[in-house]
N, C-alpha and C. Protein backbone atom coordinates (compact mmCIF):
# COMPACT_ATOMS: atom_id res chain seq x y z
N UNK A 1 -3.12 51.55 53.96
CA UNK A 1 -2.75 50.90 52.71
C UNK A 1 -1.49 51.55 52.13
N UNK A 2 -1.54 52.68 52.18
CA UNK A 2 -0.13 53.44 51.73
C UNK A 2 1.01 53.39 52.31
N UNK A 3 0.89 53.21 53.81
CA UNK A 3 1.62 53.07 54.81
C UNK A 3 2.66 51.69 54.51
N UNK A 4 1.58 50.66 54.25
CA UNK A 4 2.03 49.37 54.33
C UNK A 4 2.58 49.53 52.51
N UNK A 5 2.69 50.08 51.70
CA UNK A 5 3.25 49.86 50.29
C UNK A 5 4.30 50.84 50.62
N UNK A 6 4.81 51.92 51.18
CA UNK A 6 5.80 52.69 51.50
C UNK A 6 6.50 51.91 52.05
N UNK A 7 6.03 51.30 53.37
CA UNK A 7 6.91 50.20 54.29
C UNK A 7 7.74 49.09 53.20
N UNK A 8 6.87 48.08 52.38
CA UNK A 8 7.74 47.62 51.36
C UNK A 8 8.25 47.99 50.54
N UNK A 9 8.07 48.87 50.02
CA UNK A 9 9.02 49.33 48.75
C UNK A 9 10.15 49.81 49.62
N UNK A 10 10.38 50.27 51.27
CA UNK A 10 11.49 50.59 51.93
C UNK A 10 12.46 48.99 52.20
N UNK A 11 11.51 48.14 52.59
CA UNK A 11 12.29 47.12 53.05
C UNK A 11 12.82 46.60 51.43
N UNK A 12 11.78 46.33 50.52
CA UNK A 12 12.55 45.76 49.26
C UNK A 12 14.17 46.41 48.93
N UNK A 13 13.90 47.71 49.22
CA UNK A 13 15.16 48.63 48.50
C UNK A 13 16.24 48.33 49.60
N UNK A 14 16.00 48.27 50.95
CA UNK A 14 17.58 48.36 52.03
C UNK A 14 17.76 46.79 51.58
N UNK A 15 17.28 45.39 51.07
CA UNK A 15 17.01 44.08 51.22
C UNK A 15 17.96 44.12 49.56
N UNK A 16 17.95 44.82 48.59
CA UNK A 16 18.36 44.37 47.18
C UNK A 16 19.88 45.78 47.47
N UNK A 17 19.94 46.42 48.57
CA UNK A 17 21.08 47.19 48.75
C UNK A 17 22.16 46.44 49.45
N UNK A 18 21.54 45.58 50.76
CA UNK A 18 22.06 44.83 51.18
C UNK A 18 22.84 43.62 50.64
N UNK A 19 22.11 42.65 49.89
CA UNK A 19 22.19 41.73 49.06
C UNK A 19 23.17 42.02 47.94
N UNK A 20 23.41 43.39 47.36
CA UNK A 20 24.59 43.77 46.72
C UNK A 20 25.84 44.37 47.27
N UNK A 21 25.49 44.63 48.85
CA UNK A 21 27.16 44.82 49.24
C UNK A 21 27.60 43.66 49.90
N UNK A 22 26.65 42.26 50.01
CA UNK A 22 27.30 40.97 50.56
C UNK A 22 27.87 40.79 49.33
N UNK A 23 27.10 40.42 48.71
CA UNK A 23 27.44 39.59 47.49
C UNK A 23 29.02 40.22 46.72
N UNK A 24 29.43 41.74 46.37
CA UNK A 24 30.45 41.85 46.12
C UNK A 24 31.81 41.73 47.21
N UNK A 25 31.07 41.07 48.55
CA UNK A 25 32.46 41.28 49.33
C UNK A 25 32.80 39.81 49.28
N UNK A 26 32.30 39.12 48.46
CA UNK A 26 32.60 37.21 48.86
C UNK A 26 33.44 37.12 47.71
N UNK A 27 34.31 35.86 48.43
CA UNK A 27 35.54 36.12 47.68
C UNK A 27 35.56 35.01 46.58
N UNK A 28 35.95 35.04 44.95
CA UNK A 28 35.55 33.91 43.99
C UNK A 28 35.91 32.72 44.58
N UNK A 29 36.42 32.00 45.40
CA UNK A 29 36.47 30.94 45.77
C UNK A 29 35.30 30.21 46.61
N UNK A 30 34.33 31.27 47.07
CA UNK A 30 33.27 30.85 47.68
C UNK A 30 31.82 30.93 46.86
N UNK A 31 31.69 31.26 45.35
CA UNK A 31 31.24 31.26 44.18
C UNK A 31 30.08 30.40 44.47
N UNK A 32 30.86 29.39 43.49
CA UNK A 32 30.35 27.66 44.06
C UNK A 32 29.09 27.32 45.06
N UNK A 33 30.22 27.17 46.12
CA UNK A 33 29.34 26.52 46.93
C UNK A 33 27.75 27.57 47.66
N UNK A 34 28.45 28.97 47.53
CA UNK A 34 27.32 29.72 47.96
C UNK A 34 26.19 29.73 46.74
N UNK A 35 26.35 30.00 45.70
CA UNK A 35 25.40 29.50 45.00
C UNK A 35 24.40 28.09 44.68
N UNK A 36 25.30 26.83 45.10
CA UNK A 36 24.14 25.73 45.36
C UNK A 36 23.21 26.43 47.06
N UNK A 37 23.73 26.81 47.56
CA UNK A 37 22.73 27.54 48.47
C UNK A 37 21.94 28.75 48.17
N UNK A 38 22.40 28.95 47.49
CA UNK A 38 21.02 30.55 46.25
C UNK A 38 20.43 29.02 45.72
N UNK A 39 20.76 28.26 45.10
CA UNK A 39 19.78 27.54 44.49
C UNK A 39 18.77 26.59 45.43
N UNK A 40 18.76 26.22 46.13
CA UNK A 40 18.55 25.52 47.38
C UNK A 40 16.90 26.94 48.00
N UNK A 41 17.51 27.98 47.74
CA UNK A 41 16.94 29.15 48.50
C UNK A 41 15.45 29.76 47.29
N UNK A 42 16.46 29.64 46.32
CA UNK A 42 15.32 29.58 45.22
C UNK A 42 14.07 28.48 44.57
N UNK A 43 14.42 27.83 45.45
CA UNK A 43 13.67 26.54 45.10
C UNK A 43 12.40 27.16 45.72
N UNK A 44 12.26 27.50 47.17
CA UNK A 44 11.36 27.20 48.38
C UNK A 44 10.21 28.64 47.69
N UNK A 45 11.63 29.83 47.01
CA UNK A 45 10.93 30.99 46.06
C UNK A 45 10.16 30.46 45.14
N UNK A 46 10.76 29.23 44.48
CA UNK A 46 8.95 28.27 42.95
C UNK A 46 8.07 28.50 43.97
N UNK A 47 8.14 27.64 44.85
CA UNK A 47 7.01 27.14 45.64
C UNK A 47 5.71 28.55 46.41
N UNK A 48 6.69 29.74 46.54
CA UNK A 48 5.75 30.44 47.23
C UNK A 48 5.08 31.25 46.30
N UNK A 49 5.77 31.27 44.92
CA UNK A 49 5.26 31.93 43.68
C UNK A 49 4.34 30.98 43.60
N UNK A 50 4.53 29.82 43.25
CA UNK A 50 3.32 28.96 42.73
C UNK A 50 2.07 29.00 43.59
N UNK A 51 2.56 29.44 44.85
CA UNK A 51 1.01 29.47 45.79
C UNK A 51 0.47 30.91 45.65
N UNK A 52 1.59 32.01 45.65
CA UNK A 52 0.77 33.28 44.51
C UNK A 52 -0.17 33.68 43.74
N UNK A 53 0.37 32.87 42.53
CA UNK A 53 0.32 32.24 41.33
C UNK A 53 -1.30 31.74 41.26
N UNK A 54 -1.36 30.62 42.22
CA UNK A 54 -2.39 29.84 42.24
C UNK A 54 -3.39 30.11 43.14
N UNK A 55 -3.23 31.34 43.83
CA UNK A 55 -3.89 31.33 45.19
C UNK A 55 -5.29 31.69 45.17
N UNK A 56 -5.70 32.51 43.46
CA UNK A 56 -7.15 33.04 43.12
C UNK A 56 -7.46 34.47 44.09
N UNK A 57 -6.11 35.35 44.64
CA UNK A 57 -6.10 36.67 45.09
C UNK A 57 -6.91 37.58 44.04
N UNK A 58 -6.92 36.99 42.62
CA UNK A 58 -6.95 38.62 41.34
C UNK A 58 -6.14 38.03 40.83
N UNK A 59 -6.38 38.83 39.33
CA UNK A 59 -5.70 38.28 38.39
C UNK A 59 -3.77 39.30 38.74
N UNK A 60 -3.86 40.15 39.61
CA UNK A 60 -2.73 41.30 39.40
C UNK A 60 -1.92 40.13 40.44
N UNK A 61 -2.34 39.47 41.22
CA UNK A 61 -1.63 38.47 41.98
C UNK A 61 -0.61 37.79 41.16
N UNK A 62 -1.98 36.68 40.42
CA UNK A 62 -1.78 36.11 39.68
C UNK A 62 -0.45 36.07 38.57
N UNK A 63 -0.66 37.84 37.60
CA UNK A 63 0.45 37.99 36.75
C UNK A 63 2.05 38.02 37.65
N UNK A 64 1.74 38.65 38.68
CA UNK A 64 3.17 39.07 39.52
C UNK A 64 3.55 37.66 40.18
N UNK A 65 2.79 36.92 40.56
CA UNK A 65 3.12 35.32 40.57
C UNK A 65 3.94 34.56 39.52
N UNK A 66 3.17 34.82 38.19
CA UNK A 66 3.58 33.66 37.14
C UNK A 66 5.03 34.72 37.51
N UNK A 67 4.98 35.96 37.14
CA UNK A 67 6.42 36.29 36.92
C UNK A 67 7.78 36.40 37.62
N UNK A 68 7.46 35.92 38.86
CA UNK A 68 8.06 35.51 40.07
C UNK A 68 8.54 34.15 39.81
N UNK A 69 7.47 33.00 39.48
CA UNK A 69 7.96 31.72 38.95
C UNK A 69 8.94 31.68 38.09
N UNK A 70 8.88 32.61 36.84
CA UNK A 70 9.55 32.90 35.61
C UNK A 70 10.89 33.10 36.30
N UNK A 71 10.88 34.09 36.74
CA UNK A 71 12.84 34.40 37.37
C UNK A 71 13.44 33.64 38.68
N UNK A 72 12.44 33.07 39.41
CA UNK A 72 13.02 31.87 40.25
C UNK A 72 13.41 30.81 39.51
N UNK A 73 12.93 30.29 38.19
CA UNK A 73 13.01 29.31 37.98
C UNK A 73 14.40 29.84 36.87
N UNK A 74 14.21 30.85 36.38
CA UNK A 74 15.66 31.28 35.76
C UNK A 74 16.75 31.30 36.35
N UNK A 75 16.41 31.55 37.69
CA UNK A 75 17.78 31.81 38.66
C UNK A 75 18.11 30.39 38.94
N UNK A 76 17.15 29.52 39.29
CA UNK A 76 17.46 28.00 39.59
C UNK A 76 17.95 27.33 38.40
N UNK A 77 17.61 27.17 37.07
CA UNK A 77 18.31 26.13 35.96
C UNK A 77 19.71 26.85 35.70
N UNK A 78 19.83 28.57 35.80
CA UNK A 78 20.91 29.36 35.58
C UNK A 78 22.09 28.83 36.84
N UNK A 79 22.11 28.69 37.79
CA UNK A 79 22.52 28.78 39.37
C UNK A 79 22.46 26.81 39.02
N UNK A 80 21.98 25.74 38.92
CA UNK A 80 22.70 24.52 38.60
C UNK A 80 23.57 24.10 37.15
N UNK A 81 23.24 24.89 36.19
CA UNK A 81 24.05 25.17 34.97
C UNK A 81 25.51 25.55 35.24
N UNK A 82 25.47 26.66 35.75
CA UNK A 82 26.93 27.34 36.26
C UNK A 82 27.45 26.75 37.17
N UNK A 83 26.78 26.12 38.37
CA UNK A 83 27.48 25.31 39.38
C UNK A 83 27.94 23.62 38.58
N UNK A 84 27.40 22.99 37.71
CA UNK A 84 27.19 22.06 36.70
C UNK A 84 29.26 22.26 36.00
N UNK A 85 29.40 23.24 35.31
CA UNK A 85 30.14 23.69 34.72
C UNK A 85 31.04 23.89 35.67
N UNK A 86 31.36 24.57 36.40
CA UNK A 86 32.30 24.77 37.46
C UNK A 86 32.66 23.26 38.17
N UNK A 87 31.57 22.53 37.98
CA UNK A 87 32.09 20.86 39.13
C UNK A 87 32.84 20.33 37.76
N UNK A 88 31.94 20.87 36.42
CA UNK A 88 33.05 19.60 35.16
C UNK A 88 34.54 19.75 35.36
N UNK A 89 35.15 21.02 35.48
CA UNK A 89 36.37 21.58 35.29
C UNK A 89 37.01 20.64 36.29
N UNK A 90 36.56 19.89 37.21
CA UNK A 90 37.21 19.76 38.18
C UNK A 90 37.57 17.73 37.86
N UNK A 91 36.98 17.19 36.83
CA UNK A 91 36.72 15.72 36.54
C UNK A 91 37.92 15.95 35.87
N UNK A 92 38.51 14.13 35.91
CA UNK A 92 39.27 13.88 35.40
C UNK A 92 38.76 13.54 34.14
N UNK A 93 39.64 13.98 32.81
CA UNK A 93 39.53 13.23 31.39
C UNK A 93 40.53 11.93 30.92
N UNK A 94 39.32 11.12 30.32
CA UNK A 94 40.15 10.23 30.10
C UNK A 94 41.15 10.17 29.26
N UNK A 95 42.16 9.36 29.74
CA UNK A 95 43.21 9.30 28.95
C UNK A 95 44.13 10.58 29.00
N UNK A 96 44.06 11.52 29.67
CA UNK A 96 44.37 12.77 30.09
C UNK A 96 45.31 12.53 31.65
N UNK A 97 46.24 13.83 31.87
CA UNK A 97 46.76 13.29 33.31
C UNK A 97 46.30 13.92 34.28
């Protein structure tokens, strides 16, 4: 049991080390479109929270579920908001050249 909670807390940490030296090497022009794919990626994250969530493991499941839903679903309305905003800039206004 210890073995296997040492093992993840190792993979979580090289996985959120990793994930921060991609992420600062991409260049702002690839912003955009890599983020409708974080959002795309976060979606499938509702879904496995919600089976968490819902699965009747314990209630300690349960809380770390809902709160998994909570920041997937922040990252997803946050991540089509900002991609939302970034496509307006790009419309023509009327009456504008």
């Amino acid at each position: 049991m210890l073995d296997a909670l040492v093992t993840s807390i190792v993979i979580f940490t090289l996985a959120t080390w990793l994930g921060v030296a991609l992420i600062n090497r991409v260049p702002p022009t690839l912003h955009t479109p890599l983020m409708s794919g974080a959002n795309a990626i976060s979606g499938i994250t509702v879904v496995g929270a919600l089976i968490l969530a819902g699965g009747g493991h314990g209630w300690i499941s349960s809380v770390l579920g809902l709160l998994a839903v909570i920041a997937a679903m922040i990252n997803v309305v946050g991540g089509y908001a900002v991609t939302d905003r970034m496509l307006q800039m790009f419309k023509r206004r009327p009456g504008g050249s």
